[in-house]
PDB file of N, CA and C in Angstrom:
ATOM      1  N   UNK A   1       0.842  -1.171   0.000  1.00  0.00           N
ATOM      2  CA  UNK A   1       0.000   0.000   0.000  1.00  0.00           C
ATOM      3  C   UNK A   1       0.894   1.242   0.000  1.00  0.00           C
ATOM      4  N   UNK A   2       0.722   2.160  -0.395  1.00  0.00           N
ATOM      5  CA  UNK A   2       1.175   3.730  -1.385  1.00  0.00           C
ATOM      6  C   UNK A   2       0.649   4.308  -0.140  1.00  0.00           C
ATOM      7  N   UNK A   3       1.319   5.495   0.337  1.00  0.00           N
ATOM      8  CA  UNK A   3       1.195   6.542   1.318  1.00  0.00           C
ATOM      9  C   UNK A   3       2.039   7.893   0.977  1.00  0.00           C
ATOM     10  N   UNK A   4       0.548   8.760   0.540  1.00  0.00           N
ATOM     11  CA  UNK A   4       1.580  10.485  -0.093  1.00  0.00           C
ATOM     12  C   UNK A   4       1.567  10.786   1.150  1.00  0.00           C
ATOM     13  N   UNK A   5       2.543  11.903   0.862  1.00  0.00           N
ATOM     14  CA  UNK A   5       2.884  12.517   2.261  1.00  0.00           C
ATOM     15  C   UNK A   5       3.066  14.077   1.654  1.00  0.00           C
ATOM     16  N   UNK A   6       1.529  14.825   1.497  1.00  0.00           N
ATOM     17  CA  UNK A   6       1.392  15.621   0.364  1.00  0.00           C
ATOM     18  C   UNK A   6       2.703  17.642   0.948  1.00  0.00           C
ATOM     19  N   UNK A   7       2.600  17.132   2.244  1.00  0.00           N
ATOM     20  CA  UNK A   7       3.801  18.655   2.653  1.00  0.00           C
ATOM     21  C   UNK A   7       5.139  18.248   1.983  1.00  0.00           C
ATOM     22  N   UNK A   8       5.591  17.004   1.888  1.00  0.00           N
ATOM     23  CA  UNK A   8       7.507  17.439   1.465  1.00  0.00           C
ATOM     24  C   UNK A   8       6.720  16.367  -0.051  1.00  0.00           C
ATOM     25  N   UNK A   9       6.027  16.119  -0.695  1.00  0.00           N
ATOM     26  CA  UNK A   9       5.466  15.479  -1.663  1.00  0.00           C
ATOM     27  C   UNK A   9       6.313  13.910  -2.203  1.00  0.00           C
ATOM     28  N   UNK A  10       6.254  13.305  -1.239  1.00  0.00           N
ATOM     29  CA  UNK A  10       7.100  12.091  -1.141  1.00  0.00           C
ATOM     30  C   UNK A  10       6.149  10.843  -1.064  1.00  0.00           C
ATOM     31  N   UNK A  11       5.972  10.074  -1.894  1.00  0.00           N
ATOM     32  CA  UNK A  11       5.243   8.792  -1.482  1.00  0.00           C
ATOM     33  C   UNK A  11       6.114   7.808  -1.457  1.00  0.00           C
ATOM     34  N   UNK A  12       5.752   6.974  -0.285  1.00  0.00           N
ATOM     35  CA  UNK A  12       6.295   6.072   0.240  1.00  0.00           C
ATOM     36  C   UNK A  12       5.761   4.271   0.634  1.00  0.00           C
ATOM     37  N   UNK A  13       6.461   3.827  -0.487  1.00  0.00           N
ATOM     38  CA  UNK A  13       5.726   2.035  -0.055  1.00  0.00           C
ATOM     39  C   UNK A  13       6.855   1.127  -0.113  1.00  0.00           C
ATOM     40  N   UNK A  14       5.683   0.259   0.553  1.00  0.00           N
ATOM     41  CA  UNK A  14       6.752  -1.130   0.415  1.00  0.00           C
ATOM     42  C   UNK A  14       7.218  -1.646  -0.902  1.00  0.00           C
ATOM     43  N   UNK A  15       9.187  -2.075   0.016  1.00  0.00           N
ATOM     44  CA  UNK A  15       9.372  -2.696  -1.358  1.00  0.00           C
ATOM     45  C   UNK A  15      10.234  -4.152  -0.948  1.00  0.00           C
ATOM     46  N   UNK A  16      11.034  -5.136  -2.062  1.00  0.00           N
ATOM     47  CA  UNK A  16      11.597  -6.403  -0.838  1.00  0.00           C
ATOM     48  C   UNK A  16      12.630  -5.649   0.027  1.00  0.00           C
ATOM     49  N   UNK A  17      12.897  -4.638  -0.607  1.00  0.00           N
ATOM     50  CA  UNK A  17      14.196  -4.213  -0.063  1.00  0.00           C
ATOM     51  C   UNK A  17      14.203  -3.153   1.072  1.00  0.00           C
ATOM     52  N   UNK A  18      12.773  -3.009   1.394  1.00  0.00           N
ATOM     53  CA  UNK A  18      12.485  -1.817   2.581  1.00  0.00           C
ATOM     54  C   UNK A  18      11.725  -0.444   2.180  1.00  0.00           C
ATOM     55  N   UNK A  19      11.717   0.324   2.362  1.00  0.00           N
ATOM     56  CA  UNK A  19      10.836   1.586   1.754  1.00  0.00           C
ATOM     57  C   UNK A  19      11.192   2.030   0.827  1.00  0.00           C
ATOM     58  N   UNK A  20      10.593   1.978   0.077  1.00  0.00           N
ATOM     59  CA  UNK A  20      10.587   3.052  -1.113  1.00  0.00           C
ATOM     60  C   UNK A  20      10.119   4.163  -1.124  1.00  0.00           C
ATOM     61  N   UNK A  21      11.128   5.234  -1.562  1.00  0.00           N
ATOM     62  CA  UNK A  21      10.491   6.938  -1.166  1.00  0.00           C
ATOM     63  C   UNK A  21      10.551   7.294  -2.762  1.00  0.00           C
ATOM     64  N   UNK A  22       9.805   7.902  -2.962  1.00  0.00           N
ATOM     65  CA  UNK A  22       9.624   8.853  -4.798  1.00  0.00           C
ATOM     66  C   UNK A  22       9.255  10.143  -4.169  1.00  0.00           C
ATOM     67  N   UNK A  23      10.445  10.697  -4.441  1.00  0.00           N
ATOM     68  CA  UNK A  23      10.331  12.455  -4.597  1.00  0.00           C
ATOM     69  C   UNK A  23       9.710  12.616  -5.686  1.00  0.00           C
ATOM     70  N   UNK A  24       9.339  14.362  -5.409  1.00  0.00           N
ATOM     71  CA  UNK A  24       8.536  15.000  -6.865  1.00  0.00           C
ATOM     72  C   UNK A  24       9.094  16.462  -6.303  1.00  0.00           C
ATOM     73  N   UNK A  25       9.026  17.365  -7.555  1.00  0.00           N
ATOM     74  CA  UNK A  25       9.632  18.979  -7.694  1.00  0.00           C
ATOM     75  C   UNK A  25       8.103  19.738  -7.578  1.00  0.00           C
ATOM     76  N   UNK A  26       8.100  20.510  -6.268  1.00  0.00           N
ATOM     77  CA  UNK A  26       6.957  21.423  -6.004  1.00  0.00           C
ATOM     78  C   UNK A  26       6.441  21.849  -7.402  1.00  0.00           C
ATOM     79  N   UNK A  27       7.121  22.522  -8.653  1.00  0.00           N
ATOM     80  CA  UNK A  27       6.884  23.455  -9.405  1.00  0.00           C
ATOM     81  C   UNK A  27       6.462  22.235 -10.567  1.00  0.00           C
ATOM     82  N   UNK A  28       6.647  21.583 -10.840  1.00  0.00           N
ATOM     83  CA  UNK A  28       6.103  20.497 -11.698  1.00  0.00           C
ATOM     84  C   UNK A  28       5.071  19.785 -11.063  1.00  0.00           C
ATOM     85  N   UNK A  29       4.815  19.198 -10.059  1.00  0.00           N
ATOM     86  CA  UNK A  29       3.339  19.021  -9.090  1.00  0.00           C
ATOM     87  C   UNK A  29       2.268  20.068  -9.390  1.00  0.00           C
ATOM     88  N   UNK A  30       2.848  21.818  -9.147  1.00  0.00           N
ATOM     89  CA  UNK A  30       1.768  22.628  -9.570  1.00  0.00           C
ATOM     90  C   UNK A  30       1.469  22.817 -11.049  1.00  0.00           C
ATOM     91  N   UNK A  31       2.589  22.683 -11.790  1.00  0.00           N
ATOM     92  CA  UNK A  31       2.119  22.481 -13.491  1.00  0.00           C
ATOM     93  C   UNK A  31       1.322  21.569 -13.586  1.00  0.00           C
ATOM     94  N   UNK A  32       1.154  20.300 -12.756  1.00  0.00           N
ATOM     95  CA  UNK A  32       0.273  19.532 -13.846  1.00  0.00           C
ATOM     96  C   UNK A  32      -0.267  19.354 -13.057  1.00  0.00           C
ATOM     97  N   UNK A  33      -0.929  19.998 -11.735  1.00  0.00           N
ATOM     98  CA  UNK A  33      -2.054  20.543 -10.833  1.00  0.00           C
ATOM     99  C   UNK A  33      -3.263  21.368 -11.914  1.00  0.00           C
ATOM    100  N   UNK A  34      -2.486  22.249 -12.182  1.00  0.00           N
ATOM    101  CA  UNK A  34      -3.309  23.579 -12.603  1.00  0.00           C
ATOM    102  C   UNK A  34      -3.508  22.860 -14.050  1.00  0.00           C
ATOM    103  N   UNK A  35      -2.686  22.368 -14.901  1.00  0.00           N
ATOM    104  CA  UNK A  35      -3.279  21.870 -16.412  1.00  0.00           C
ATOM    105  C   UNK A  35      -4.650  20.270 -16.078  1.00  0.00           C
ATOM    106  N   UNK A  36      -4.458  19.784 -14.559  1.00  0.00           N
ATOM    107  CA  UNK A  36      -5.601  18.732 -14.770  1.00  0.00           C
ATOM    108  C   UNK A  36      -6.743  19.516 -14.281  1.00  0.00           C
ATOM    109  N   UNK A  37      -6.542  20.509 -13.637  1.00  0.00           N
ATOM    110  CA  UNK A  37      -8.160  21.691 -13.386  1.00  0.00           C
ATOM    111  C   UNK A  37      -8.242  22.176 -14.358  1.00  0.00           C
ATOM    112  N   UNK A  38      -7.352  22.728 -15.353  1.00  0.00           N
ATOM    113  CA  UNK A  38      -8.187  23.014 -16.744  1.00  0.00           C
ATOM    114  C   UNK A  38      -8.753  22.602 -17.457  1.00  0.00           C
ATOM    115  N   UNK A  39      -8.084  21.319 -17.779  1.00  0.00           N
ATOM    116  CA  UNK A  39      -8.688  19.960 -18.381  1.00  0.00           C
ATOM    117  C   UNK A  39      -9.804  19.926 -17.642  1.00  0.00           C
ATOM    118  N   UNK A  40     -10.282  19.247 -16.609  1.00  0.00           N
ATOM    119  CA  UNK A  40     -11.265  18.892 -15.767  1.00  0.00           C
ATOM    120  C   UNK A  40     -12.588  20.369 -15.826  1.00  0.00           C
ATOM    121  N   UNK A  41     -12.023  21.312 -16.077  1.00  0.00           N
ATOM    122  CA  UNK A  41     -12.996  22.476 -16.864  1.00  0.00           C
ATOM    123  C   UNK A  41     -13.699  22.297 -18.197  1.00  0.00           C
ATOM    124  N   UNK A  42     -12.549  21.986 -18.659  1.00  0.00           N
ATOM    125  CA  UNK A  42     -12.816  22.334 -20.208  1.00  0.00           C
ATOM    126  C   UNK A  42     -13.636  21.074 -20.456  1.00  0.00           C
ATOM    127  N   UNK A  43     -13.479  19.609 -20.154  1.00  0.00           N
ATOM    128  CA  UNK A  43     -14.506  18.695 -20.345  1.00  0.00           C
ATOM    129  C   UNK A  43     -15.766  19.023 -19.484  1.00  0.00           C
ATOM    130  N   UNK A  44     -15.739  19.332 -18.484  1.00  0.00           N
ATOM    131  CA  UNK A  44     -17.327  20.041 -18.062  1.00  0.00           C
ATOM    132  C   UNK A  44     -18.042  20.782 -18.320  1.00  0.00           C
ATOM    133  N   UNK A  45     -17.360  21.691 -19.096  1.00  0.00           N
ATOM    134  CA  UNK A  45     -18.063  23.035 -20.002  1.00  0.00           C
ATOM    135  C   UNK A  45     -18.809  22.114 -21.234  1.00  0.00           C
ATOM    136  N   UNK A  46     -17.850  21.231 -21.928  1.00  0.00           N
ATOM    137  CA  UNK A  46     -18.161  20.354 -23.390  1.00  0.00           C
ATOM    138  C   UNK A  46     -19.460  19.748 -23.062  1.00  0.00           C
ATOM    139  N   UNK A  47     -19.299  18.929 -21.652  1.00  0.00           N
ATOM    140  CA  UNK A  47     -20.570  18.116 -21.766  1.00  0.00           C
ATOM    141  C   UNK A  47     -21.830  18.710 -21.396  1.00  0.00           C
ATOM    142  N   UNK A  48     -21.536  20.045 -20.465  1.00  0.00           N
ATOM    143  CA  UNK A  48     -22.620  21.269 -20.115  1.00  0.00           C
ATOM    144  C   UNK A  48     -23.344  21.601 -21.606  1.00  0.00           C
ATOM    145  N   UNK A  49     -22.263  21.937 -22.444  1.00  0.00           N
ATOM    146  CA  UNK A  49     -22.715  22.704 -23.496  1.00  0.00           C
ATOM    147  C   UNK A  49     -23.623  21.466 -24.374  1.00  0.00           C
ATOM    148  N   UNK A  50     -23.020  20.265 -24.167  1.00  0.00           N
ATOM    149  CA  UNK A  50     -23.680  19.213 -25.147  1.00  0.00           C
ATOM    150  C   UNK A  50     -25.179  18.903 -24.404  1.00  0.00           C
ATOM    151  N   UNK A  51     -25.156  18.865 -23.344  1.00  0.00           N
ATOM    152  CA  UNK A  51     -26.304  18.751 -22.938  1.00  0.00           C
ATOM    153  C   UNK A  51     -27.656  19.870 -22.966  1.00  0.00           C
ATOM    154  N   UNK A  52     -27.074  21.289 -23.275  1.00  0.00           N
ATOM    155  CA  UNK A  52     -27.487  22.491 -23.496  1.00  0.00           C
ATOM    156  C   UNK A  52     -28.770  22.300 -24.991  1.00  0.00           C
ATOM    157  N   UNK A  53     -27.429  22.008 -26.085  1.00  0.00           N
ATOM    158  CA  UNK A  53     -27.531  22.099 -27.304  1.00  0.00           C
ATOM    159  C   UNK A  53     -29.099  20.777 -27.095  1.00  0.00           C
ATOM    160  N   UNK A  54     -28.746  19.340 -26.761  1.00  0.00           N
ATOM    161  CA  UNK A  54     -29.866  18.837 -26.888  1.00  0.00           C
ATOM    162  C   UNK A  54     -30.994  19.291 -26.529  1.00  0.00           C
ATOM    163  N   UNK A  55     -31.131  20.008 -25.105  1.00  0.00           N
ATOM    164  CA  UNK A  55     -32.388  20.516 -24.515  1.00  0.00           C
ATOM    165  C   UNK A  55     -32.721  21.897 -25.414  1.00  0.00           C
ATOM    166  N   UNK A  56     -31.724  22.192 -26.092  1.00  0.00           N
ATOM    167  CA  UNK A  56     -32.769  23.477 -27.252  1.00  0.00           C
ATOM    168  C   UNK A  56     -33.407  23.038 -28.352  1.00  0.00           C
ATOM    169  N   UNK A  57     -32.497  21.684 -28.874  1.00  0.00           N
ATOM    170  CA  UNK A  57     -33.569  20.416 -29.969  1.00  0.00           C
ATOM    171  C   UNK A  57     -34.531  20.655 -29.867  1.00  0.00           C
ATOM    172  N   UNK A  58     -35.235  20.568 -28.477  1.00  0.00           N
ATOM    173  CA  UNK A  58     -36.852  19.803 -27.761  1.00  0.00           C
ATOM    174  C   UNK A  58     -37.363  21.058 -27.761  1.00  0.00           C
ATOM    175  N   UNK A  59     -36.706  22.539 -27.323  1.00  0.00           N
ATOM    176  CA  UNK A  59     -37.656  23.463 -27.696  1.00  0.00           C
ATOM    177  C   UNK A  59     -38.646  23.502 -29.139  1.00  0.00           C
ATOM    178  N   UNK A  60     -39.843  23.721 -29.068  1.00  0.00           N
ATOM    179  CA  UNK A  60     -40.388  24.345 -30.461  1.00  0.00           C
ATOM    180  C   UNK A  60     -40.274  25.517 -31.043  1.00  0.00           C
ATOM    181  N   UNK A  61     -40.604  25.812 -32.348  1.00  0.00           N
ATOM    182  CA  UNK A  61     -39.989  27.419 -32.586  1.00  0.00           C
ATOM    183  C   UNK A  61     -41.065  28.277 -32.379  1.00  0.00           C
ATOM    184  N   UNK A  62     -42.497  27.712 -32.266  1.00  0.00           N
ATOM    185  CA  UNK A  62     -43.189  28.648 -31.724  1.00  0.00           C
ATOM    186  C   UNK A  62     -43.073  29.314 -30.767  1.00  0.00           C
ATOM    187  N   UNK A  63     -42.376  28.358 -29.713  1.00  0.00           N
ATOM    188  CA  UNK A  63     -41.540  29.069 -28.059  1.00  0.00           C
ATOM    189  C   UNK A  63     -40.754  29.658 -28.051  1.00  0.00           C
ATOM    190  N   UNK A  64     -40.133  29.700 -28.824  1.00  0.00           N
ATOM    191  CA  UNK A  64     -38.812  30.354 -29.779  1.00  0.00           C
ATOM    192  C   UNK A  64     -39.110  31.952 -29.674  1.00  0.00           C
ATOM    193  N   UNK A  65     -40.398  32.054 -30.597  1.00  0.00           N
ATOM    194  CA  UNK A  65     -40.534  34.180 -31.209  1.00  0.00           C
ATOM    195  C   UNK A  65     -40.935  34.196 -29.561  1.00  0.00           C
ATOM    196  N   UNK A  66     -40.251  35.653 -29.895  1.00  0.00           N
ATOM    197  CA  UNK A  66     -40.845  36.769 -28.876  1.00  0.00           C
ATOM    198  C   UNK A  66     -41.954  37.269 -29.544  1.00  0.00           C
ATOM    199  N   UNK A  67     -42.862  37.650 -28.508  1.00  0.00           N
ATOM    200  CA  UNK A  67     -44.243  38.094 -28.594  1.00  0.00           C
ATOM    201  C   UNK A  67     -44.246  39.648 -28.781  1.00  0.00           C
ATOM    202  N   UNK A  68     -45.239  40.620 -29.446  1.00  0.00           N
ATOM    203  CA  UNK A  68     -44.643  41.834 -29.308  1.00  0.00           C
ATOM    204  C   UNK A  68     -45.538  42.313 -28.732  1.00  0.00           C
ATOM    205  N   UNK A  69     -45.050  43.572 -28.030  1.00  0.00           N
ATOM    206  CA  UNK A  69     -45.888  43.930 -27.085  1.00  0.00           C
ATOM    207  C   UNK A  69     -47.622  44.786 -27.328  1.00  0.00           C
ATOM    208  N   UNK A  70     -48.455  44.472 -26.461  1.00  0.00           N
ATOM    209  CA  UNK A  70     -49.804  45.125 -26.956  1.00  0.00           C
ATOM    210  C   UNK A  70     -49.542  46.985 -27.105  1.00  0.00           C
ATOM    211  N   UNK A  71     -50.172  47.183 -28.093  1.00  0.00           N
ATOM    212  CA  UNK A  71     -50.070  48.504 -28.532  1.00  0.00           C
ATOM    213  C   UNK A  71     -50.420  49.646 -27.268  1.00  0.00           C
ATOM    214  N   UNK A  72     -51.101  49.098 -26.695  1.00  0.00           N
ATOM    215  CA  UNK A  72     -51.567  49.962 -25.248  1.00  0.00           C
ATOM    216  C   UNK A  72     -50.014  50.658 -24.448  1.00  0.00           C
ATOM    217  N   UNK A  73     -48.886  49.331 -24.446  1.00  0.00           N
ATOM    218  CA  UNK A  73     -47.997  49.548 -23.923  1.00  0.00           C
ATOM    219  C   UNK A  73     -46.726  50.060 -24.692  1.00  0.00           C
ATOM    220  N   UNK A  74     -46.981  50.208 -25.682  1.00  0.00           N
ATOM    221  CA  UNK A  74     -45.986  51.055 -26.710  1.00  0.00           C
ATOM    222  C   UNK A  74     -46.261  52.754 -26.522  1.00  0.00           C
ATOM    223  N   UNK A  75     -44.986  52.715 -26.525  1.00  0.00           N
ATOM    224  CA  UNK A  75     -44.416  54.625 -25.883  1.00  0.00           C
ATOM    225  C   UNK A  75     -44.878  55.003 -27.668  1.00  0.00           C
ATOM    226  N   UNK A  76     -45.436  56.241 -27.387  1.00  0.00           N
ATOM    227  CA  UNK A  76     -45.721  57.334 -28.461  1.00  0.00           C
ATOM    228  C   UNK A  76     -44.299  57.819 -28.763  1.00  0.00           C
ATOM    229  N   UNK A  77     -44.027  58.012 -30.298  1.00  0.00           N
ATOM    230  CA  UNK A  77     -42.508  58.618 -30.234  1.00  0.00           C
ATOM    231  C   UNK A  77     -43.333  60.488 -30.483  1.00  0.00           C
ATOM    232  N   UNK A  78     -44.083  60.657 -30.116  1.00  0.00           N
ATOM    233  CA  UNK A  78     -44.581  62.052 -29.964  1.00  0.00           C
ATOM    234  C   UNK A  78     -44.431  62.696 -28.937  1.00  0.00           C
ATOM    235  N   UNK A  79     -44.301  61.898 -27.839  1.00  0.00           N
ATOM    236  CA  UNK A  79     -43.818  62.117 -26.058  1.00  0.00           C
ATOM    237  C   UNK A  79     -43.164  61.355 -25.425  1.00  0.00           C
ATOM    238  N   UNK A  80     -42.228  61.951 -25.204  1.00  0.00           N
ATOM    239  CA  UNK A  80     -40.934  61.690 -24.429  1.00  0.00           C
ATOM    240  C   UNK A  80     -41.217  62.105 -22.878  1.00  0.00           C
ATOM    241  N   UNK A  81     -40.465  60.770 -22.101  1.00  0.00           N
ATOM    242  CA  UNK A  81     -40.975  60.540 -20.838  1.00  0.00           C
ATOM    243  C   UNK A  81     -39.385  60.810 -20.199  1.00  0.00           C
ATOM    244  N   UNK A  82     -39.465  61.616 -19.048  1.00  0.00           N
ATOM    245  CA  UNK A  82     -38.227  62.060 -18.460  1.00  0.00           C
ATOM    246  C   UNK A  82     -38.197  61.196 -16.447  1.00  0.00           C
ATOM    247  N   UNK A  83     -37.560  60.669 -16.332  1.00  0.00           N
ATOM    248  CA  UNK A  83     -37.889  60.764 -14.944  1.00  0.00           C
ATOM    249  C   UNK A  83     -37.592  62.142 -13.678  1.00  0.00           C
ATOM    250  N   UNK A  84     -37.599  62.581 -12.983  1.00  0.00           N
ATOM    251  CA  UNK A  84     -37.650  63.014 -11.690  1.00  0.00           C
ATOM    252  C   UNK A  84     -36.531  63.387 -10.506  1.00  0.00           C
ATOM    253  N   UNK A  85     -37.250  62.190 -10.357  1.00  0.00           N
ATOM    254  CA  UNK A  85     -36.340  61.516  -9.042  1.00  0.00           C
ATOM    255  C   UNK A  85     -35.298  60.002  -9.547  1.00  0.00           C
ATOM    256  N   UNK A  86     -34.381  59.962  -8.756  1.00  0.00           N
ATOM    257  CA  UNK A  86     -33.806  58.451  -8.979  1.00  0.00           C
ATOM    258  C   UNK A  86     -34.081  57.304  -7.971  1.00  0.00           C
ATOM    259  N   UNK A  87     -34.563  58.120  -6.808  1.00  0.00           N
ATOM    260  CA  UNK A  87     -35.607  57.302  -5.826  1.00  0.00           C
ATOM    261  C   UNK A  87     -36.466  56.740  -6.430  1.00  0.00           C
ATOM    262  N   UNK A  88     -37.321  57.796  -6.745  1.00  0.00           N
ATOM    263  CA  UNK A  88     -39.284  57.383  -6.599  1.00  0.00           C
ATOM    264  C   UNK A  88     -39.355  57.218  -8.603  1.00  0.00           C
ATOM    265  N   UNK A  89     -39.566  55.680  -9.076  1.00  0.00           N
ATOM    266  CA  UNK A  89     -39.944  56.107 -10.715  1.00  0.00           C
ATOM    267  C   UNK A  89     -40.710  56.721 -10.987  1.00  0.00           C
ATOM    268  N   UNK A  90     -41.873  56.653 -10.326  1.00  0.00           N
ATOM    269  CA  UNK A  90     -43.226  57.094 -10.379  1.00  0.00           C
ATOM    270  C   UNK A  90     -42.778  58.541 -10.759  1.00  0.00           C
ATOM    271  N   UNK A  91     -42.005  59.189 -10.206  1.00  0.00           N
ATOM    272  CA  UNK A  91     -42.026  60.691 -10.586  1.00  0.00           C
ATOM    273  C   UNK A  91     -41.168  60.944 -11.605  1.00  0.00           C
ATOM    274  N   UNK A  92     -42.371  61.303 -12.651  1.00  0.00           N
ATOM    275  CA  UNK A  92     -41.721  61.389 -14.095  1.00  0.00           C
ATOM    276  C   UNK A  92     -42.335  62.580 -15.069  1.00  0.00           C
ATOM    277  N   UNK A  93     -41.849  63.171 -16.027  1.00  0.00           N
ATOM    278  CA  UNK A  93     -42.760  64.472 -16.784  1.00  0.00           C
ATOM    279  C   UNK A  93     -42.724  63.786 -18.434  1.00  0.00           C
ATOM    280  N   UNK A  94     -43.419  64.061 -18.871  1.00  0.00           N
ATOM    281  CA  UNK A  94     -43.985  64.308 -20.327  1.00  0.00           C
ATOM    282  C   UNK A  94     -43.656  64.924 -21.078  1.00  0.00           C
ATOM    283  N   UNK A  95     -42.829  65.348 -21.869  1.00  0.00           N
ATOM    284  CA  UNK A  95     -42.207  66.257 -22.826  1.00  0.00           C
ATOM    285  C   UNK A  95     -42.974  66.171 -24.126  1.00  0.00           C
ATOM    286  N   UNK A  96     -44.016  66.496 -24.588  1.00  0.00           N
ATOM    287  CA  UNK A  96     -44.504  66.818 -25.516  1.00  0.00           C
ATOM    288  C   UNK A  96     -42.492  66.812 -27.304  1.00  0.00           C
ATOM    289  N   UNK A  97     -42.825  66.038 -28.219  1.00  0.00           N
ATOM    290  CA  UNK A  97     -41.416  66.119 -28.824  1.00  0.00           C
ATOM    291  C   UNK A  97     -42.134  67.425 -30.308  1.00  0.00           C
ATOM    292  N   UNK A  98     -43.329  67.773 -30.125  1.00  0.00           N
ATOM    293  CA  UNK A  98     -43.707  68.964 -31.568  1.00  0.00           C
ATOM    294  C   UNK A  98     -43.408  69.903 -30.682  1.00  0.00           C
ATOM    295  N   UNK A  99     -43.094  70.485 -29.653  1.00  0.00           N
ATOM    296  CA  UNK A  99     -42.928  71.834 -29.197  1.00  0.00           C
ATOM    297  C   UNK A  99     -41.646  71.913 -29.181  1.00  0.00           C
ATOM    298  N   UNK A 100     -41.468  73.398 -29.350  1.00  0.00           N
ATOM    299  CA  UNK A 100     -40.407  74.062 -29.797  1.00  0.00           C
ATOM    300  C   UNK A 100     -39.529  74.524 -28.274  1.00  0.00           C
ATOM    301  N   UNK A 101     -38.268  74.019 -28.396  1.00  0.00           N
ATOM    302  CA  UNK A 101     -37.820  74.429 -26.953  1.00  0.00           C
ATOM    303  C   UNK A 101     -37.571  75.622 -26.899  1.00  0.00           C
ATOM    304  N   UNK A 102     -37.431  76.881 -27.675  1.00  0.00           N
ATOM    305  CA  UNK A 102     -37.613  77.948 -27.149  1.00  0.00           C
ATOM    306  C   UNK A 102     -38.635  78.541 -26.338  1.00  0.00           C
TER     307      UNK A 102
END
């Protein structure tokens, strides 16, 4: 049985001849630390995204369009709406856009 000994990065097992120690170099441990978390990213993003792509298959495209909005709620481009306050929205003025700003 294998025993790391992850502070001086030394694993140590049996061998016929008594312990076996395997050193490793801090700065090569963190190179291929940080490249198996990228890896280990980059395949989780792939299968995120693959699983993404199928569940938009199953959408329909009728669910798809945006709806447009009822005419009630469409701004007049004849009046221009200013707010107030940056508190309260509610307080807002009407700018009429045919009058003349003089």
């Amino acid at each position: 049985m294998a025993i790391p000994h992850y502070v001086y990065l030394v694993l140590k097992m049996p061998s016929p001849t008594g312990v076996l120690s395997l050193r490793a170099n801090l700065s090569i441990a963190y190179a291929y630390e940080t490249e198996s978390l990228a890896l280990a990213e980059a395949t989780d993003l792939s299968i995120q995204m693959a699983s993404m792509v199928t569940e938009a298959k199953m959408v329909s495209a009728d669910d798809m369009e945006v709806p447009e909005p009822p005419c009630a709620f469409a701004k007049s481009k004849e009046v221009k709406e200013i707010g107030l306050s940056l508190d309260d929205p509610s307080k807002t003025l009407k700018i009429g856009a045919h009058l003349d700003p003089k």
